[in-house]
C-alpha atoms as a PDB file:
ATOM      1  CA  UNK A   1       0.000   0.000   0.000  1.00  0.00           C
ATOM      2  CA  UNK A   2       1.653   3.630  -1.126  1.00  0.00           C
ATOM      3  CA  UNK A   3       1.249   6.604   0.685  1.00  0.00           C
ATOM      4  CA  UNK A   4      -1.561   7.558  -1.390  1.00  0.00           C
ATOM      5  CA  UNK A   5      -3.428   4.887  -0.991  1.00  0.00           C
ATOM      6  CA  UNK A   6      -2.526   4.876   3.210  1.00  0.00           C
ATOM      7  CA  UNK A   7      -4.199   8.647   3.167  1.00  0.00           C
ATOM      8  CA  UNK A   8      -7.000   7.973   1.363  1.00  0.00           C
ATOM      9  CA  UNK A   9      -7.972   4.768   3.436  1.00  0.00           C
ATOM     10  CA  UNK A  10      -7.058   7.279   6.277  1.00  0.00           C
ATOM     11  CA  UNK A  11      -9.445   9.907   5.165  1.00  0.00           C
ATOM     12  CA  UNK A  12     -12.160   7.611   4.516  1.00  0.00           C
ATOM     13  CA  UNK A  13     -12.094   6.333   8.178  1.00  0.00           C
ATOM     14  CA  UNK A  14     -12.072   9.438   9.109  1.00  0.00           C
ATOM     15  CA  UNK A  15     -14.788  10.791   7.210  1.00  0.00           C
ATOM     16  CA  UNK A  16     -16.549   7.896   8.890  1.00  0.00           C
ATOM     17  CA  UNK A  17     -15.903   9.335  12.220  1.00  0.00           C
ATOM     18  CA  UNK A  18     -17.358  12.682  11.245  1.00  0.00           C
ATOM     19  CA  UNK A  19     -20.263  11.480   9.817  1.00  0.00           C
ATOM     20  CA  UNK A  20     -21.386   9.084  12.813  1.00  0.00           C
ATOM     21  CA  UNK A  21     -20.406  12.597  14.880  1.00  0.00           C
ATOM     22  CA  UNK A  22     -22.772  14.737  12.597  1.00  0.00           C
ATOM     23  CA  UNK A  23     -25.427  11.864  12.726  1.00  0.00           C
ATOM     24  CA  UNK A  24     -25.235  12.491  17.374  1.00  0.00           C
ATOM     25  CA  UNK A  25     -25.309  15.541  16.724  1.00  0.00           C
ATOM     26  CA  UNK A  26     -28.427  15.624  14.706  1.00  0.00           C
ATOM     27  CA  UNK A  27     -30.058  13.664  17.386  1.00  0.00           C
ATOM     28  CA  UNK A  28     -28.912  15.675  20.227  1.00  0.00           C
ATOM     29  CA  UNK A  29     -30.281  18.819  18.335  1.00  0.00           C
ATOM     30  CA  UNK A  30     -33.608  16.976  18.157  1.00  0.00           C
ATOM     31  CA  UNK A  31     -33.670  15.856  21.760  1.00  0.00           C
ATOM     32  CA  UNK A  32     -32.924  19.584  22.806  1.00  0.00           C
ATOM     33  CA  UNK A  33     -35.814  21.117  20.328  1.00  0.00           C
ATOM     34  CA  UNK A  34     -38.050  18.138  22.299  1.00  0.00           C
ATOM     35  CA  UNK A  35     -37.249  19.823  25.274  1.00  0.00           C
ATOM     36  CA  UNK A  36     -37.070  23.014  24.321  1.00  0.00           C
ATOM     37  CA  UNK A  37     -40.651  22.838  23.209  1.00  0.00           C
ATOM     38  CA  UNK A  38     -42.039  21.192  26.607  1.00  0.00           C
ATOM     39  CA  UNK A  39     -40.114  23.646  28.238  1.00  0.00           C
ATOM     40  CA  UNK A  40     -42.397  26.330  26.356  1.00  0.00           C
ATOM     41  CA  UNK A  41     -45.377  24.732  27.942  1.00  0.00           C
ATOM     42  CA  UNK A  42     -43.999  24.546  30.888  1.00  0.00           C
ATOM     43  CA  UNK A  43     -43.263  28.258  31.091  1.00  0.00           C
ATOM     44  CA  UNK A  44     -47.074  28.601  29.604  1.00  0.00           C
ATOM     45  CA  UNK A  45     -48.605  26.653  32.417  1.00  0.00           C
ATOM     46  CA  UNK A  46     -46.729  28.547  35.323  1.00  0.00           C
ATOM     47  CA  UNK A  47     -47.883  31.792  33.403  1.00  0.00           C
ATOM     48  CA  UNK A  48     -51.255  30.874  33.745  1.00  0.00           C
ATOM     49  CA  UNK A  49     -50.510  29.454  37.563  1.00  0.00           C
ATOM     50  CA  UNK A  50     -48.911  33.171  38.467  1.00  0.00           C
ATOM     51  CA  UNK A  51     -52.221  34.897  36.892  1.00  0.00           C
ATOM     52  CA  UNK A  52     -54.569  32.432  38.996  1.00  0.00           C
ATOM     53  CA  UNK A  53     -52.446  32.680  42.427  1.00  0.00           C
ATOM     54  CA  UNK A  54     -53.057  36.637  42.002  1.00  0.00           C
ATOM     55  CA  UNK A  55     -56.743  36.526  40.854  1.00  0.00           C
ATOM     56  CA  UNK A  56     -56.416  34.237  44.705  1.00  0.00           C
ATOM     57  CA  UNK A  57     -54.444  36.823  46.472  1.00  0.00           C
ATOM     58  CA  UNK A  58     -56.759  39.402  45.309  1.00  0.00           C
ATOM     59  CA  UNK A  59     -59.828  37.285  46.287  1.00  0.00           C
ATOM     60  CA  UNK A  60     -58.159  36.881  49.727  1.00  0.00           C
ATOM     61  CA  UNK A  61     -57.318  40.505  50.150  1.00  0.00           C
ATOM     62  CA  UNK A  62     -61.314  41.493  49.361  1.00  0.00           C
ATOM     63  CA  UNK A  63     -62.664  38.390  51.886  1.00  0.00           C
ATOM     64  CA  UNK A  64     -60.108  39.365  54.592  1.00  0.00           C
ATOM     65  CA  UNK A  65     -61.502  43.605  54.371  1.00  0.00           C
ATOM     66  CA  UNK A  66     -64.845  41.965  54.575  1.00  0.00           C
ATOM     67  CA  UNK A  67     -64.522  39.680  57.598  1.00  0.00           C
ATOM     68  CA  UNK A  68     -62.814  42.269  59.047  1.00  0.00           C
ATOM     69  CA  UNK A  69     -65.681  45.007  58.434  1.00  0.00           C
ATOM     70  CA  UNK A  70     -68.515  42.522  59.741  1.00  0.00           C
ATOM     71  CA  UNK A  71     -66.321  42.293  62.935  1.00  0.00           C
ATOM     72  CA  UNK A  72     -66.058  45.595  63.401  1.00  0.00           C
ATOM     73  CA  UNK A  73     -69.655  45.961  62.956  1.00  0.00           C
ATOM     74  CA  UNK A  74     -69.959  42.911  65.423  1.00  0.00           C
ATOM     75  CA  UNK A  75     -68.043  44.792  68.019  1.00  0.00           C
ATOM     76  CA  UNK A  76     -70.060  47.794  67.794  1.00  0.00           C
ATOM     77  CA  UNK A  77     -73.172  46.365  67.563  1.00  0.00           C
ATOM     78  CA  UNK A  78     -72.903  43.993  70.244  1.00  0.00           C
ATOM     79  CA  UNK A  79     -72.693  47.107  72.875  1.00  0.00           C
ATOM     80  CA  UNK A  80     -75.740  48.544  71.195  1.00  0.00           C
ATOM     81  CA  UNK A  81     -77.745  45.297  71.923  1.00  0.00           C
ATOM     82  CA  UNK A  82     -76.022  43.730  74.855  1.00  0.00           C
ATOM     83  CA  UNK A  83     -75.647  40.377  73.705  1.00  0.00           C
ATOM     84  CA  UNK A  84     -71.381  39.581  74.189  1.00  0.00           C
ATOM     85  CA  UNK A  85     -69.412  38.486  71.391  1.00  0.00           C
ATOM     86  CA  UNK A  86     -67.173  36.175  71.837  1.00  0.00           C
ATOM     87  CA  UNK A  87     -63.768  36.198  68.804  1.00  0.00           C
END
């Protein structure tokens, strides 16, 4: 075998190597757009959970005022009729 022949073979293995490297690639790149996309609906989902958990805080906010205003009213009404309220 001549030394042309020796770099050829050479390159030919070689160009093997790349190849099955290009070909992991490829499916790495895939695997990573896979989880790149569930990643996007992930990020959707906890969008939707951070609008909900302030509609909730919000809720929470108006239903605390409101307890708190009937037991004010409690307190001052309870003097008014004489019947003791007990918190």
């Amino acid at each position: 075998m001549n030394n042309e022949e020796k770099i050829l073979d050479l390159l030919t293995h070689l160009t093997g190597k790349v190849d099955s490297i290009d070909n992991r690639l490829g499916n790495v790149e895939t695997r990573l757009g896979n989880v790149e996309t569930r990643l996007d609906g992930v990020e959707t989902r906890l969008t939707h959970l951070e609008e909900e958990v302030e509609i909730i805080k919000e809720d929470g906010q108006i239903t605390r005022g409101a307890t708190n205003a009937i037991l004010d009213w409690i307190t001052k009404a309870q003097h008014m009729v004489r019947v003791p309220f007990d918190e």
